[in-house]
Protein backbone atom coordinates (compact mmCIF):
# COMPACT_ATOMS: atom_id res chain seq x y z
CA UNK A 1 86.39 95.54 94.82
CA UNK A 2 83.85 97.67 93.31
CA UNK A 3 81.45 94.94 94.12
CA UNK A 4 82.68 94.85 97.96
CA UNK A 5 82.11 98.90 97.59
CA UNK A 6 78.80 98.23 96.68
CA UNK A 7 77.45 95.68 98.81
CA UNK A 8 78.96 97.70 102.14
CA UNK A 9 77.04 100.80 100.97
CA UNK A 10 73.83 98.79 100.77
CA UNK A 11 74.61 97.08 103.57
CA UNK A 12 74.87 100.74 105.57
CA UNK A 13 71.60 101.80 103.62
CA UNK A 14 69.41 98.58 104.91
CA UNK A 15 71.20 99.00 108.20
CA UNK A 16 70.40 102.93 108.50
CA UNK A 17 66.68 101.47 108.16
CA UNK A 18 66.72 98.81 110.71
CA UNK A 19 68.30 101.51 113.15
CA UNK A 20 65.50 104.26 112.57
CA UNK A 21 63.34 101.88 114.18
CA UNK A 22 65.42 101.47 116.96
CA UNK A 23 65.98 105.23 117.67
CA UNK A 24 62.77 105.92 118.06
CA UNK A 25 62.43 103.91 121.07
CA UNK A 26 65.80 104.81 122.48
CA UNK A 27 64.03 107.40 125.15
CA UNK A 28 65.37 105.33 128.08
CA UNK A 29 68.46 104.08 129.37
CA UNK A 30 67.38 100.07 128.21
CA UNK A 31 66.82 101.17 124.55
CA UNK A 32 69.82 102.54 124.28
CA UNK A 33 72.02 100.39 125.53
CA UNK A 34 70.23 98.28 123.23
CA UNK A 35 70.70 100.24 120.06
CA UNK A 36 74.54 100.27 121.29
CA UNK A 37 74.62 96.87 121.03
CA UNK A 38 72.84 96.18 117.75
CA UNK A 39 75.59 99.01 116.30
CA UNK A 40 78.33 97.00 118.25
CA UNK A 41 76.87 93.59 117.09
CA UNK A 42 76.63 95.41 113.05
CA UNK A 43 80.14 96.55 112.84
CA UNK A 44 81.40 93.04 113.88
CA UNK A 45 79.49 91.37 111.39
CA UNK A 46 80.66 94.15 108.50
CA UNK A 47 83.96 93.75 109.97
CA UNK A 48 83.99 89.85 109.56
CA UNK A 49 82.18 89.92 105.86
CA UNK A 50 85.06 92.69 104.96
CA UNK A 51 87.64 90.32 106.05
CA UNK A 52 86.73 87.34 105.00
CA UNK A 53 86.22 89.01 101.23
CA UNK A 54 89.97 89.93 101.35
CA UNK A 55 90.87 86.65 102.53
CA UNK A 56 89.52 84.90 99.83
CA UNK A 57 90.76 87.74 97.04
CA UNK A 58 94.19 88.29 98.69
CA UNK A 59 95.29 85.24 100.23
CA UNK A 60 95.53 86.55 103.72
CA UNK A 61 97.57 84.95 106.58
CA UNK A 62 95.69 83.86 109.94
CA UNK A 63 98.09 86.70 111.45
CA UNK A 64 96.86 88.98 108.73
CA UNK A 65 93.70 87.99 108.49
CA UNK A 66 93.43 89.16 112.63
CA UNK A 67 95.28 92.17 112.01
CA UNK A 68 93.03 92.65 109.26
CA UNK A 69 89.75 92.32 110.97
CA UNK A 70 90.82 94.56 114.01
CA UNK A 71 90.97 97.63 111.20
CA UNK A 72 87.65 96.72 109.38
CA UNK A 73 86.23 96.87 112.89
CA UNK A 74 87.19 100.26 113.66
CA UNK A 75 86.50 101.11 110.06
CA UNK A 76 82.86 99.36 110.66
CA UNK A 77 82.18 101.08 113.90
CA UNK A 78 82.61 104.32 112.06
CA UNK A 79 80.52 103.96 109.46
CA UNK A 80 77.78 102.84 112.04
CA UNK A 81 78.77 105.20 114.91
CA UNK A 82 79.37 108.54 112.22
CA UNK A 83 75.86 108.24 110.60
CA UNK A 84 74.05 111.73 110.23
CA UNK A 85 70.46 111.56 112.62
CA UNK A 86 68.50 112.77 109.98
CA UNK A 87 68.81 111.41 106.84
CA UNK A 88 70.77 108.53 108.53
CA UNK A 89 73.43 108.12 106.48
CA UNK A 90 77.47 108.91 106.52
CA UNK A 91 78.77 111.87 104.35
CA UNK A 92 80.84 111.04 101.25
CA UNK A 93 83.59 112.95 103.15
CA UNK A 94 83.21 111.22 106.32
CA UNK A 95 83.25 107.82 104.31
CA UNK A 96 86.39 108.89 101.87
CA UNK A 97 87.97 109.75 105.09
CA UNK A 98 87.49 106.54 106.60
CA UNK A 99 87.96 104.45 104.03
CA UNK A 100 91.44 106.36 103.35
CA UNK A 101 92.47 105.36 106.51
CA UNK A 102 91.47 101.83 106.82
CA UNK A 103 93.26 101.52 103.45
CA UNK A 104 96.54 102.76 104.86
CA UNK A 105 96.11 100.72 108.12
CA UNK A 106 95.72 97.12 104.95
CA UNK A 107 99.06 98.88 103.26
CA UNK A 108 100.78 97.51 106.83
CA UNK A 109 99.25 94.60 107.42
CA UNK A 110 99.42 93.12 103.70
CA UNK A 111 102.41 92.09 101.84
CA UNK A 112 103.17 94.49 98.59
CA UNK A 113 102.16 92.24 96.05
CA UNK A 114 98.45 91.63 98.12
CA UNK A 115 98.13 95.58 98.49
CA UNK A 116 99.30 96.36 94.92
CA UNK A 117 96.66 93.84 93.94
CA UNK A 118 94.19 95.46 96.36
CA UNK A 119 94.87 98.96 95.14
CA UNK A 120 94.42 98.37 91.60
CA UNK A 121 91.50 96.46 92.15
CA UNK A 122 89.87 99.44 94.60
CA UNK A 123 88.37 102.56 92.98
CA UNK A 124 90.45 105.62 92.84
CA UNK A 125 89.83 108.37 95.09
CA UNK A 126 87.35 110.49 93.07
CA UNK A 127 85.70 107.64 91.34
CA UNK A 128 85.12 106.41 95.03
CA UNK A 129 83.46 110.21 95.75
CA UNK A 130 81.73 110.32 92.59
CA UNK A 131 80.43 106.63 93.33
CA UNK A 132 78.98 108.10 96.90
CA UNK A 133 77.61 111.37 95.87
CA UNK A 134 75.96 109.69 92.58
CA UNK A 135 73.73 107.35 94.63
């Protein structure tokens, strides 16, 4: 898990870059309806890497596994949509914050024994902070 941690933060990092590019052409209404669409187009593709990873750790059901992917896209489009202009990036507050609540939305969607598994596996809450503000 700390692995899937890690790989979505780099993920965010090379994806803050590719979208500086874009922002600086977004002066008309063309550009950004592109950039919406690249950040639409992103957050599926984190979404679908997300839950794929937790199919293949956790054993997910198709049901699951849709139920599943319908959270890590709104936890996806977040992360892309809540990015700070300037330094392009999401605050470790912001990101706790979301990632607290996608975890609650897996708590309903997984059985006990896949959660429990998930939640020992998953950082705790201030290593999590520490992880983001360390970086």
């Amino acid at each position: 898990m700390k692995r899937f941690i890690i790989t979505f933060a780099m993920l965010a990092g090379i994806a803050s870059a590719a979208f500086a590019q874009n922002a600086q052409v977004a002066g008309n209404q063309a550009d950004a309806a592109q950039v919406e669409a690249s950040k639409k187009k992103m957050a599926e593709q984190m979404a679908e890497r997300h839950t794929r990873e937790l199919q293949r750790q956790y054993g997910l059901t198709e049901e699951q596994y849709k139920k599943a992917y319908e959270a890590n896209l709104v936890f996806s489009a977040k992360m892309v949509n809540n990015r700070n202009p300037t330094n392009k990036t999401v605050s470790p507050t912001e990101i706790q914050s979301i990632m607290d609540e996608r975890d609650a939305k897996l708590k309903t969607i997984m059985t006990p024994d896949q959660y429990k598994q998930y939640d020992m596996v998953k950082p705790s809450t201030g290593a999590r902070n520490n992880q983001s503000v360390n970086r």
